[in-house]
Protein backbone atom coordinates (compact mmCIF):
# COMPACT_ATOMS: atom_id res chain seq x y z
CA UNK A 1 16.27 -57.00 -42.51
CA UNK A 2 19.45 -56.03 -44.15
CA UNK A 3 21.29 -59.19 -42.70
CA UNK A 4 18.69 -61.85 -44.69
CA UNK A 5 18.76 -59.72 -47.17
CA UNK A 6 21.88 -60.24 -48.35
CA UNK A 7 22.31 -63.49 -46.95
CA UNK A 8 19.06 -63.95 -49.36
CA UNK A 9 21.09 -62.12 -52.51
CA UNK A 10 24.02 -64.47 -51.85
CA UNK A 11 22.15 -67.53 -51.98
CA UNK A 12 19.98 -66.75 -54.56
CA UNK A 13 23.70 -65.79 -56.70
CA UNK A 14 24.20 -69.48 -55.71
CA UNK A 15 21.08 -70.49 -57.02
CA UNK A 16 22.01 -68.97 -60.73
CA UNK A 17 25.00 -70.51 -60.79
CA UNK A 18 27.07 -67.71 -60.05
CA UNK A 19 30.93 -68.70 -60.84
CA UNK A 20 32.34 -68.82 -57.19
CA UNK A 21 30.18 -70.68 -56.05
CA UNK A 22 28.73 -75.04 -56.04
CA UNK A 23 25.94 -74.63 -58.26
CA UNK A 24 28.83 -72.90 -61.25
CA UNK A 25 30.63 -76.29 -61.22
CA UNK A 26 27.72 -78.59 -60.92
CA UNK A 27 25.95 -76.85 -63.94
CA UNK A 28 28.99 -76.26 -66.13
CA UNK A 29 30.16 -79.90 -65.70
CA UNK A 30 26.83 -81.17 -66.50
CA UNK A 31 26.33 -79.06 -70.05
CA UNK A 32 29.66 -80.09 -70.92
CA UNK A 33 29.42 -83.26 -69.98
CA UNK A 34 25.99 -83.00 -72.48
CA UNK A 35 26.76 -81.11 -75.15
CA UNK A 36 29.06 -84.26 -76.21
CA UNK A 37 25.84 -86.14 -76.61
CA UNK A 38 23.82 -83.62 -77.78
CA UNK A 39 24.49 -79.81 -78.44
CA UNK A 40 20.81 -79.35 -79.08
CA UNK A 41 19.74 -80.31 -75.84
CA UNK A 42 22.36 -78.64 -74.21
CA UNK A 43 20.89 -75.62 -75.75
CA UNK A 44 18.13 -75.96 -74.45
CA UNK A 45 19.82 -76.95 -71.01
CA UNK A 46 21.20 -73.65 -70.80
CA UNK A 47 18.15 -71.34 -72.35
CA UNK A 48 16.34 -73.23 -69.07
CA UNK A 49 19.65 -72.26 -67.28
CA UNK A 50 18.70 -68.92 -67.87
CA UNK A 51 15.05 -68.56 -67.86
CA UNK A 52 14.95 -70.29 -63.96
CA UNK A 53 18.30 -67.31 -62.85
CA UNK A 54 15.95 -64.15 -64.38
CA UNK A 55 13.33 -65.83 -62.01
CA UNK A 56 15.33 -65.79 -59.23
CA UNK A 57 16.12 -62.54 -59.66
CA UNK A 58 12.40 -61.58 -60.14
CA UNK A 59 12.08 -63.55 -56.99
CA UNK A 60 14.72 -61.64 -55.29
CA UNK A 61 13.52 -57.89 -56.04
CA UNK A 62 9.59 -58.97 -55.20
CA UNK A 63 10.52 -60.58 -52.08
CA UNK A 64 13.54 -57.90 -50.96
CA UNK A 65 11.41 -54.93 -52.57
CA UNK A 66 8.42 -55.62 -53.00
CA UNK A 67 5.05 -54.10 -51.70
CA UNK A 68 4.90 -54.11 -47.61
CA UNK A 69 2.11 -53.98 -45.66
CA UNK A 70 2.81 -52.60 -42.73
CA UNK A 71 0.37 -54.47 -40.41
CA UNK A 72 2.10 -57.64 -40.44
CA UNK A 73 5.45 -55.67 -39.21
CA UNK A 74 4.42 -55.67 -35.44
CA UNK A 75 5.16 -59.55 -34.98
CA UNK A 76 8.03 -59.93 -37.05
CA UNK A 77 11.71 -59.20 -35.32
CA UNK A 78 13.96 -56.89 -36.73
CA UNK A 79 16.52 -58.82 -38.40
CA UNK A 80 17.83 -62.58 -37.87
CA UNK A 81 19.66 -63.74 -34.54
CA UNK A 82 22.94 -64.99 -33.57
CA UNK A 83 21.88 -68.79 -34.10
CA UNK A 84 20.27 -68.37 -37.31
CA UNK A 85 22.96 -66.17 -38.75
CA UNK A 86 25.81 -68.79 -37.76
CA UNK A 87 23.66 -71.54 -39.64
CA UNK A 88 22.92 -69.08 -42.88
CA UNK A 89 26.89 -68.57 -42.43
CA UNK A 90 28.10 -72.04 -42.37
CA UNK A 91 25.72 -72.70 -45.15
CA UNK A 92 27.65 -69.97 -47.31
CA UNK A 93 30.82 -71.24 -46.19
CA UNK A 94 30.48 -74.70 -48.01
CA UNK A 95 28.78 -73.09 -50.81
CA UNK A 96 31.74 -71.10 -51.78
CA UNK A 97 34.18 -73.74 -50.45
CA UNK A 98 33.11 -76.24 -52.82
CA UNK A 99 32.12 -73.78 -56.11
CA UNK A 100 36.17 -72.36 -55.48
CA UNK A 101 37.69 -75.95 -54.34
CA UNK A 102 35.25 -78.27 -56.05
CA UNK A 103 37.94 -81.08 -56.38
CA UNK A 104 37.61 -81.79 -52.74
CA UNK A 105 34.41 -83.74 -53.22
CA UNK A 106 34.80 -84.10 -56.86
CA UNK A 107 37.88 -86.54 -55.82
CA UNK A 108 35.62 -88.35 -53.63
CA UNK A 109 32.65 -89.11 -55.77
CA UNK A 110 35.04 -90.19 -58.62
CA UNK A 111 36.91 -92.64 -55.89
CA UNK A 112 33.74 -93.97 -54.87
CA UNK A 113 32.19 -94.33 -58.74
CA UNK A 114 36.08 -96.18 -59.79
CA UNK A 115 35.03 -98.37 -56.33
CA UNK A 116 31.61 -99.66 -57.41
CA UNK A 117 32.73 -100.80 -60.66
């Protein structure tokens, strides 16, 4: 399934808060936004940070290359479809739309937090 797979490896980038991508700015804003209250929990924000992205990649090389048994092969298609690839894609899309333009909701939220004060 070479399609999932790296639609799986891009996601899972997204997960570790790879720079180009939503989950970068979320987690970088929020340890900087931190570390003025406390660098010692930030540090230990960010060792979590890390621990949870080797995970993911554990996750990532078990699931992707892991052991196979061949007997549950026989059901299983060959790779994703048109419909499910156009979701996974659209998915991607606003992943990376928002982790390279991330003031185009960041603009929003702070609008709407000025507007309930």
């Amino acid at each position: 399934m070479p399609i999932f797979g790296t639609f799986f490896l891009l996601f899972t980038l997204a997960n570790i808060g790879f720079p180009p991508t939503s989950s970068f700015i979320g987690e970088f804003l929020i340890l900087f936004g931190v570390f003025k209250l406390s660098p010692l929990i930030t540090f230990f924000g960010s060792t979590g940070m890390f621990l949870s992205g080797g995970y993911s990649l554990w996750l990532l090389n078990r699931i992707a290359f892991g052991n196979l048994n061949a007997k549950y092969l026989d059901d299983l298609p060959t790779d994703i479809d048109k419909r499910e690839f156009f979701s996974l894609f659209i998915l991607l899309l606003c992943v990376l739309f928002f982790g390279i333009y991330p003031n185009s909701i960041l603009n929003y939220l702070t609008n709407f937090y000025v507007s309930l004060i």
